[in-house]
N, C-alpha and C. Protein backbone atom coordinates (compact mmCIF):
# COMPACT_ATOMS: atom_id res chain seq x y z
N UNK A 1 41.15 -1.49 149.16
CA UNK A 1 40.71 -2.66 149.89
C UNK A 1 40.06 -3.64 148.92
N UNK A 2 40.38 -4.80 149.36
CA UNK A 2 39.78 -5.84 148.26
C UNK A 2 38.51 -6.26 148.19
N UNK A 3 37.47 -6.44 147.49
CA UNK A 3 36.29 -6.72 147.41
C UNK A 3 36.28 -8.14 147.64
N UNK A 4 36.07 -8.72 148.75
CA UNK A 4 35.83 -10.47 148.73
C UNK A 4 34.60 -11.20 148.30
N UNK A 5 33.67 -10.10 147.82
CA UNK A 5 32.57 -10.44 147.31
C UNK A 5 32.86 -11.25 145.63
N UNK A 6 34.04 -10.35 145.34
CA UNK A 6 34.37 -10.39 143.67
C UNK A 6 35.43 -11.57 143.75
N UNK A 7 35.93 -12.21 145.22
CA UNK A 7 36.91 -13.10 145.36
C UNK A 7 38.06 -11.92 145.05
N UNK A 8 38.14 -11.20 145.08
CA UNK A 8 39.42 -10.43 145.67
C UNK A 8 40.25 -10.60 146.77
N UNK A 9 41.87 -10.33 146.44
CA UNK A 9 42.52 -10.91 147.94
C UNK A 9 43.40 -10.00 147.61
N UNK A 10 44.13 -9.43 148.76
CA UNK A 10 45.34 -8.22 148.83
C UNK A 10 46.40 -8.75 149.13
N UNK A 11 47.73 -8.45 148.29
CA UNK A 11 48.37 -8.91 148.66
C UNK A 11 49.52 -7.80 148.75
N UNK A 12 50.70 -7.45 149.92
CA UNK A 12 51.13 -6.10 150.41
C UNK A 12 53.02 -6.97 149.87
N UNK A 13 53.78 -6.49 148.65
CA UNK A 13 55.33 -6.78 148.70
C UNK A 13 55.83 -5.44 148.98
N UNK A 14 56.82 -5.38 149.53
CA UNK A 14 57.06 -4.13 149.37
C UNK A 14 56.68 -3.15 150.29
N UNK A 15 56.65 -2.39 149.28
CA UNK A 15 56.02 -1.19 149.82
C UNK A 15 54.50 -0.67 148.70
N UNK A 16 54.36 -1.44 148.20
CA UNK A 16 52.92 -1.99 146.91
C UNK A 16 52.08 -3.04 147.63
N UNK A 17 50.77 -2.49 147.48
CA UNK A 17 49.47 -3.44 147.92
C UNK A 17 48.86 -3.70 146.48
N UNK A 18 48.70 -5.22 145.84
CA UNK A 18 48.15 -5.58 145.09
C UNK A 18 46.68 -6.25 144.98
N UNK A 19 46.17 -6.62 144.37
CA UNK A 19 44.78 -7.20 144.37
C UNK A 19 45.20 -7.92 143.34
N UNK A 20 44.35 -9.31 144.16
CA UNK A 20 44.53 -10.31 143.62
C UNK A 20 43.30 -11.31 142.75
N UNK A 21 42.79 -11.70 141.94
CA UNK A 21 41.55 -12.30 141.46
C UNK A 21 41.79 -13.11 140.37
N UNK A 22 40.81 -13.77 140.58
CA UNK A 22 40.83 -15.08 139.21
C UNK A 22 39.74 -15.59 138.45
N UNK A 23 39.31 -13.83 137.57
CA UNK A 23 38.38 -13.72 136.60
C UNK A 23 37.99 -15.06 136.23
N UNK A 24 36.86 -15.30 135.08
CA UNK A 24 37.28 -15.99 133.87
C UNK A 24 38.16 -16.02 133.18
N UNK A 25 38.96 -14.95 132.51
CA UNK A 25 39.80 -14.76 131.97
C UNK A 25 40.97 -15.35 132.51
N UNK A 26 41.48 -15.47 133.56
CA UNK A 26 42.40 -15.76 134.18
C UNK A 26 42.23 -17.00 134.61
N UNK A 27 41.50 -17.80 134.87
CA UNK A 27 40.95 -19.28 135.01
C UNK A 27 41.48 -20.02 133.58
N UNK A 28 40.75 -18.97 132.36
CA UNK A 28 41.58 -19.66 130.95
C UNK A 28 43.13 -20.06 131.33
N UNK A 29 43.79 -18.96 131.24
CA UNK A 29 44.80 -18.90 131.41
C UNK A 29 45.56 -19.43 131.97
N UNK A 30 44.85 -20.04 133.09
CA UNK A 30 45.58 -20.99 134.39
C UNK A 30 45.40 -22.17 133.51
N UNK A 31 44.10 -22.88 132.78
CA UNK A 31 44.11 -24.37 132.09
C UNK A 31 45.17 -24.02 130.95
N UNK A 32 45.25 -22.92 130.67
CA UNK A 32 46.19 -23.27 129.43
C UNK A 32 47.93 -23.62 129.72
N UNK A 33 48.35 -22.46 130.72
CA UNK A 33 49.64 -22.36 131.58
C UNK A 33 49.95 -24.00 131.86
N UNK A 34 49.03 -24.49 132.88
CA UNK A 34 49.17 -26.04 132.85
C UNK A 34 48.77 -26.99 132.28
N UNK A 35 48.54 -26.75 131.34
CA UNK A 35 48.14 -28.10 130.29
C UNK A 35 46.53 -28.61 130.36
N UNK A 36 45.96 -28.16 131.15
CA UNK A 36 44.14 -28.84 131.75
C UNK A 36 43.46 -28.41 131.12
N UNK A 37 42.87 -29.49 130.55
CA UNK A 37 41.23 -29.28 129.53
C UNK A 37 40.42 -28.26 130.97
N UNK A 38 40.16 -28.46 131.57
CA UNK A 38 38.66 -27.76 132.47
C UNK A 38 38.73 -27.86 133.81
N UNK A 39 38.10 -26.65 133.97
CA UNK A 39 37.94 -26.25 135.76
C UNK A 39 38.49 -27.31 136.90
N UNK A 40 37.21 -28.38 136.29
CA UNK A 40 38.25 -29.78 137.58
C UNK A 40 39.52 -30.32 137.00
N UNK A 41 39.80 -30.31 136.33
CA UNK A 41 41.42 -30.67 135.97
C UNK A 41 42.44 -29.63 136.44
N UNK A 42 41.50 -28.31 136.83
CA UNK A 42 42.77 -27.25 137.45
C UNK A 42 42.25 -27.62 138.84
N UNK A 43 41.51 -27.51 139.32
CA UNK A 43 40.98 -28.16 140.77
C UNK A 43 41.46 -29.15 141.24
N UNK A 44 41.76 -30.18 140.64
CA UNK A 44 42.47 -31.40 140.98
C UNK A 44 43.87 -31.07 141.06
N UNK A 45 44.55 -30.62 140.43
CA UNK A 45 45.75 -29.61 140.25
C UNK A 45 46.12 -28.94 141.63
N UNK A 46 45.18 -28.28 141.89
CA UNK A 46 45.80 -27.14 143.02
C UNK A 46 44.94 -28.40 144.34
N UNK A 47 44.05 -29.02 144.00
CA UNK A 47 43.95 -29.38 145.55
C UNK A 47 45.11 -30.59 145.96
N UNK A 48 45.91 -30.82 144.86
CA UNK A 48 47.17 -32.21 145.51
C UNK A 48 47.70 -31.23 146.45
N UNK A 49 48.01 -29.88 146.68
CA UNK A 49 48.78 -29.36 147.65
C UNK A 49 50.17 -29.38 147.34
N UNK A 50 50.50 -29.34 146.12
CA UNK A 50 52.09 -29.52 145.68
C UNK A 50 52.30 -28.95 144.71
N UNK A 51 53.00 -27.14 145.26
CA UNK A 51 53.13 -26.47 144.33
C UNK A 51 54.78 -25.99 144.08
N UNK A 52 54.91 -26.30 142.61
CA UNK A 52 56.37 -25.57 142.94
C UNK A 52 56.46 -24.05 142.81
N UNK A 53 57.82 -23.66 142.96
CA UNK A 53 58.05 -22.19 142.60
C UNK A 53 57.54 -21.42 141.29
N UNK A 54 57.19 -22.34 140.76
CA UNK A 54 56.99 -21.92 139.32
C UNK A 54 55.50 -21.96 138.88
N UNK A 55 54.97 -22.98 139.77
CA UNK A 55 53.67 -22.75 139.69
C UNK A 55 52.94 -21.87 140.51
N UNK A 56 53.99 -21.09 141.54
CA UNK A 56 53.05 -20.12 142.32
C UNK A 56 53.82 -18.69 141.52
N UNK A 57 54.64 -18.86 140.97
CA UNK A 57 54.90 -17.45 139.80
C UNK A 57 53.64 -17.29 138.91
N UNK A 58 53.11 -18.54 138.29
CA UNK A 58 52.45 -18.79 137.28
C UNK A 58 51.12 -17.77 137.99
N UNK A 59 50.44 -18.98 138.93
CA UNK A 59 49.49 -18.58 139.35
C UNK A 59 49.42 -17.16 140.24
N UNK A 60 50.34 -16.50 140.92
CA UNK A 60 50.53 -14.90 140.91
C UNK A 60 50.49 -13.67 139.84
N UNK A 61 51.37 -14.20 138.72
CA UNK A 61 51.26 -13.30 137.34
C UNK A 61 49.89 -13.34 136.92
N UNK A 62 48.97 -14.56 136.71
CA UNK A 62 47.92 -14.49 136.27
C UNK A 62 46.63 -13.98 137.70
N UNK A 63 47.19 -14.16 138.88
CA UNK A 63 46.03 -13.17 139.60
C UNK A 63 45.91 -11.92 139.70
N UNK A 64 47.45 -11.77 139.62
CA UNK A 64 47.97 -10.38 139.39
C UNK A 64 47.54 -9.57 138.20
N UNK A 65 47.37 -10.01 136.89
CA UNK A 65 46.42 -9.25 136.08
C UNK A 65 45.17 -9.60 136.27
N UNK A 66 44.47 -10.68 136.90
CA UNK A 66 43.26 -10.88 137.00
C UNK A 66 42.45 -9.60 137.71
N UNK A 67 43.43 -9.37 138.87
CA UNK A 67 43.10 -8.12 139.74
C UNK A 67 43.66 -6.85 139.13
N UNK A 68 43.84 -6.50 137.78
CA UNK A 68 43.84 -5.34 136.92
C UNK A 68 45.29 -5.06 137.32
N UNK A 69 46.41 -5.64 137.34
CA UNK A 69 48.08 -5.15 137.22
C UNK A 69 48.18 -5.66 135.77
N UNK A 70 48.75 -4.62 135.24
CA UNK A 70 49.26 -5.31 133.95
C UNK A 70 50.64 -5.40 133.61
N UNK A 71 51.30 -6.56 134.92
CA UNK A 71 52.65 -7.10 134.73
C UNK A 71 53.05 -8.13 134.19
N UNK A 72 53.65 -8.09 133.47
CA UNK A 72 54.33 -9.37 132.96
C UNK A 72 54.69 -10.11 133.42
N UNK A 73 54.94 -11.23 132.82
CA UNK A 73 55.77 -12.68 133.40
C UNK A 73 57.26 -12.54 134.28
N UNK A 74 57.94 -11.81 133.43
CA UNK A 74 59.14 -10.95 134.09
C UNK A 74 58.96 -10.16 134.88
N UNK A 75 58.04 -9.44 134.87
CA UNK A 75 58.09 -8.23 136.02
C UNK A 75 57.44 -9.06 137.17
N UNK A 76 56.73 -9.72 137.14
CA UNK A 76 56.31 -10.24 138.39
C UNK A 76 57.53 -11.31 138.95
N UNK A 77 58.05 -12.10 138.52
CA UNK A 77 59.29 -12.87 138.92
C UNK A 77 60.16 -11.68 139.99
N UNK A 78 60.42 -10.15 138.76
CA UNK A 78 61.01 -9.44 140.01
C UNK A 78 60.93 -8.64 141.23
N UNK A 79 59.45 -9.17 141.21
CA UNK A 79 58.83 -8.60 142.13
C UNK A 79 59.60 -8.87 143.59
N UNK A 80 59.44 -7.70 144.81
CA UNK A 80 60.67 -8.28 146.17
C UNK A 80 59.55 -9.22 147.12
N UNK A 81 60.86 -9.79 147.60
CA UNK A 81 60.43 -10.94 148.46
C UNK A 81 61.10 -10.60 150.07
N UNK A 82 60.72 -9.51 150.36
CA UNK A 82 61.43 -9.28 151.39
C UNK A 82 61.27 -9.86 152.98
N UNK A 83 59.77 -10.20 152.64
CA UNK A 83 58.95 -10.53 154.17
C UNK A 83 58.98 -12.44 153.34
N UNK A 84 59.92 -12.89 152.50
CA UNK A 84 59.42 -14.33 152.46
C UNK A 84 58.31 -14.73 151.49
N UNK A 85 58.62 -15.95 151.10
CA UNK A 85 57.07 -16.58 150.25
C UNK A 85 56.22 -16.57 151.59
N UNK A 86 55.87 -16.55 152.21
CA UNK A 86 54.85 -17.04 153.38
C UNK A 86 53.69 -15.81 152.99
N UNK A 87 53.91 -14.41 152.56
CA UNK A 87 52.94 -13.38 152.39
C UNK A 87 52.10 -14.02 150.85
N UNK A 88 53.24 -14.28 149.97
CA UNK A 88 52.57 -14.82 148.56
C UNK A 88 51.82 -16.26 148.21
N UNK A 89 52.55 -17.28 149.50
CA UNK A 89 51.86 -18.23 149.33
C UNK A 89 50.32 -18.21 150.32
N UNK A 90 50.54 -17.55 151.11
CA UNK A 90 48.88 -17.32 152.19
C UNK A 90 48.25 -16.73 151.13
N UNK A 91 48.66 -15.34 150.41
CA UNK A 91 47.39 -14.67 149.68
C UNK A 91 47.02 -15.76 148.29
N UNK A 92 47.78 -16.30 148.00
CA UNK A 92 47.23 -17.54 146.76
C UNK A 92 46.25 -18.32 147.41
N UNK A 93 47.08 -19.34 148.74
CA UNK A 93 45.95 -20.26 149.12
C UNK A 93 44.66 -19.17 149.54
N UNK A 94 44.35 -18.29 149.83
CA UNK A 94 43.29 -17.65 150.22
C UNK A 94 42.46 -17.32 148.95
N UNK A 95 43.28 -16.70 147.69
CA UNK A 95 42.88 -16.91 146.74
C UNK A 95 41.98 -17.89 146.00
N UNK A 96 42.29 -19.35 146.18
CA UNK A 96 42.30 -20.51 145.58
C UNK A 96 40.48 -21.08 146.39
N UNK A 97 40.94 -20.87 147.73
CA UNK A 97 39.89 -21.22 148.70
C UNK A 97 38.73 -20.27 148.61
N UNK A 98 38.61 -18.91 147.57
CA UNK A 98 37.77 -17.97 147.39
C UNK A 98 37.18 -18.76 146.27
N UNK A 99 38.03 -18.75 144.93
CA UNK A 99 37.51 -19.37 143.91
C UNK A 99 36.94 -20.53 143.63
N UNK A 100 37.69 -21.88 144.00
CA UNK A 100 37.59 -23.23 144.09
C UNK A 100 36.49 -23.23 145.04
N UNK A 101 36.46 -22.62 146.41
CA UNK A 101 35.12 -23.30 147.35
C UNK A 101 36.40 -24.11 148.61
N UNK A 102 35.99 -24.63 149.50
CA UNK A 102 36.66 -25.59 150.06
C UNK A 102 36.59 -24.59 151.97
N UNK A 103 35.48 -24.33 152.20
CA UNK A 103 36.05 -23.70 153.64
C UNK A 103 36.57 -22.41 153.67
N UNK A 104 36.79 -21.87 154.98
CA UNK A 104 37.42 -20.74 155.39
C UNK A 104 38.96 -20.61 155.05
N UNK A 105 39.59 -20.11 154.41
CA UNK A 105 41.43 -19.43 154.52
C UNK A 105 41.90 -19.81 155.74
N UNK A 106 42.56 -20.43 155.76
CA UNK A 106 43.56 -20.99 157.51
C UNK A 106 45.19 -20.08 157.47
N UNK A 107 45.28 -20.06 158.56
CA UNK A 107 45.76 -18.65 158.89
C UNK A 107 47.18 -19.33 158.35
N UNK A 108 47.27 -20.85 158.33
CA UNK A 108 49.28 -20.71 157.83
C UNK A 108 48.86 -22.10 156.61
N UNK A 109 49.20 -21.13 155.85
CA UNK A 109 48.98 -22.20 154.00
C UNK A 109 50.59 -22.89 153.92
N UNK A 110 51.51 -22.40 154.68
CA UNK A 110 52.79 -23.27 154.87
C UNK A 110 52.93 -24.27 156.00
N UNK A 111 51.73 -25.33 155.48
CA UNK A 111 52.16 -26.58 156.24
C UNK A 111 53.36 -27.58 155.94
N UNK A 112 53.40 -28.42 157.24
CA UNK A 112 54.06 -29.75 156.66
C UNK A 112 53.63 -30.29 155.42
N UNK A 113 52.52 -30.09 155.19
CA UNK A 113 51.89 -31.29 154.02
C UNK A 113 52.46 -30.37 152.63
N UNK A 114 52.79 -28.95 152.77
CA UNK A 114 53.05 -28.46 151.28
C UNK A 114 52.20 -27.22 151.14
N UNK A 115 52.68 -26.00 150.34
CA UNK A 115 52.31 -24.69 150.16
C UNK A 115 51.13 -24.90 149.68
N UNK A 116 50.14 -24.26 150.66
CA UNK A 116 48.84 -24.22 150.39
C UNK A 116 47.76 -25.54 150.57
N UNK A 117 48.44 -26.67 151.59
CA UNK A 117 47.74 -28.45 151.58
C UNK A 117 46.30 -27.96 152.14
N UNK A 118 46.43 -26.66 153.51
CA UNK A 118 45.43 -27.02 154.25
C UNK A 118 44.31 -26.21 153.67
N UNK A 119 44.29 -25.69 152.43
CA UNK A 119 43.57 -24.73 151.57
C UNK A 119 43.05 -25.83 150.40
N UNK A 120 42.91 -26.62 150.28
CA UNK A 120 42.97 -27.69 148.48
C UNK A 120 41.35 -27.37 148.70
N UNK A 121 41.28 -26.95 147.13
CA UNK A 121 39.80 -26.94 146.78
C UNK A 121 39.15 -28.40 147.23
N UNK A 122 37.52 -27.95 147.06
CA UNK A 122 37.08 -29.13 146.91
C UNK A 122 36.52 -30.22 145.51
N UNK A 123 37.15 -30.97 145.55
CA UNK A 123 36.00 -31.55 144.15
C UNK A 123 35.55 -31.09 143.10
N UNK A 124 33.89 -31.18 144.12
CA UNK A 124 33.01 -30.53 143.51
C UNK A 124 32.55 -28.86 143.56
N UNK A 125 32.81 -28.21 142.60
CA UNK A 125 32.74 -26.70 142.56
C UNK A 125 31.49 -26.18 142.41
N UNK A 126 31.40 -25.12 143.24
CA UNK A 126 29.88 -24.72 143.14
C UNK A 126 29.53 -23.37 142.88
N UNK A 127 30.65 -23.01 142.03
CA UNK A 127 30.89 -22.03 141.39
C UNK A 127 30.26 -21.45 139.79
């Protein structure tokens, strides 16, 4: 079970339950992956609400070791998608809304507005 104290989030593919988190370590990793000097430059980032496929690989591989898997870039790509992005994109935006700040997790991160709109950090982090 995931510790939400530690910003832990579970995420179930498969027939595998993962844990999901976004250490320090893994925060690096996210400014470096996308190009951002600092915290609000990745904040500004994830709160436009416009993520592609590649940026929710990105940001899965790196929660995915954040929360102690030690899969690769490849191995997580082959990870199954059997139940849909809708399981991977809810446990990110829930993710994002643990770390960043911004309100409660809303039960469908696949809005009209874009994977993860009704989750966008806020601003100012108070983290």
């Amino acid at each position: 079970m995931p510790n939400r104290r530690r910003g832990e989030v579970a995420l179930h593919l498969g027939d595998t339950r993962y844990t999901l988190c976004l250490t320090l370590g893994a925060l690096a990793e996210l400014e470096d992956a996308f190009g951002v000097q600092d915290l609000m430059a990745l904040t500004e980032r994830f709160g436009a609400g416009r993520l592609s496929s590649r940026d929710l690989l990105t940001l899965l591989g790196v929660a995915l070791r954040g929360g102690g898997h030690g899969l690769s870039d490849a191995e997580v790509a082959s990870l199954p998608l059997h139940e849909g992005i809708e399981p991977v994109a809810s446990a990110l935006a829930d993710l994002l809304v643990m770390t960043f700040g911004g309100g409660e997790p809303s039960p469908n991160p696949l809005s009209s507005q874009g994977v993860g709109a009704s989750h966008a950090p806020s601003p100012g982090m108070t983290r």
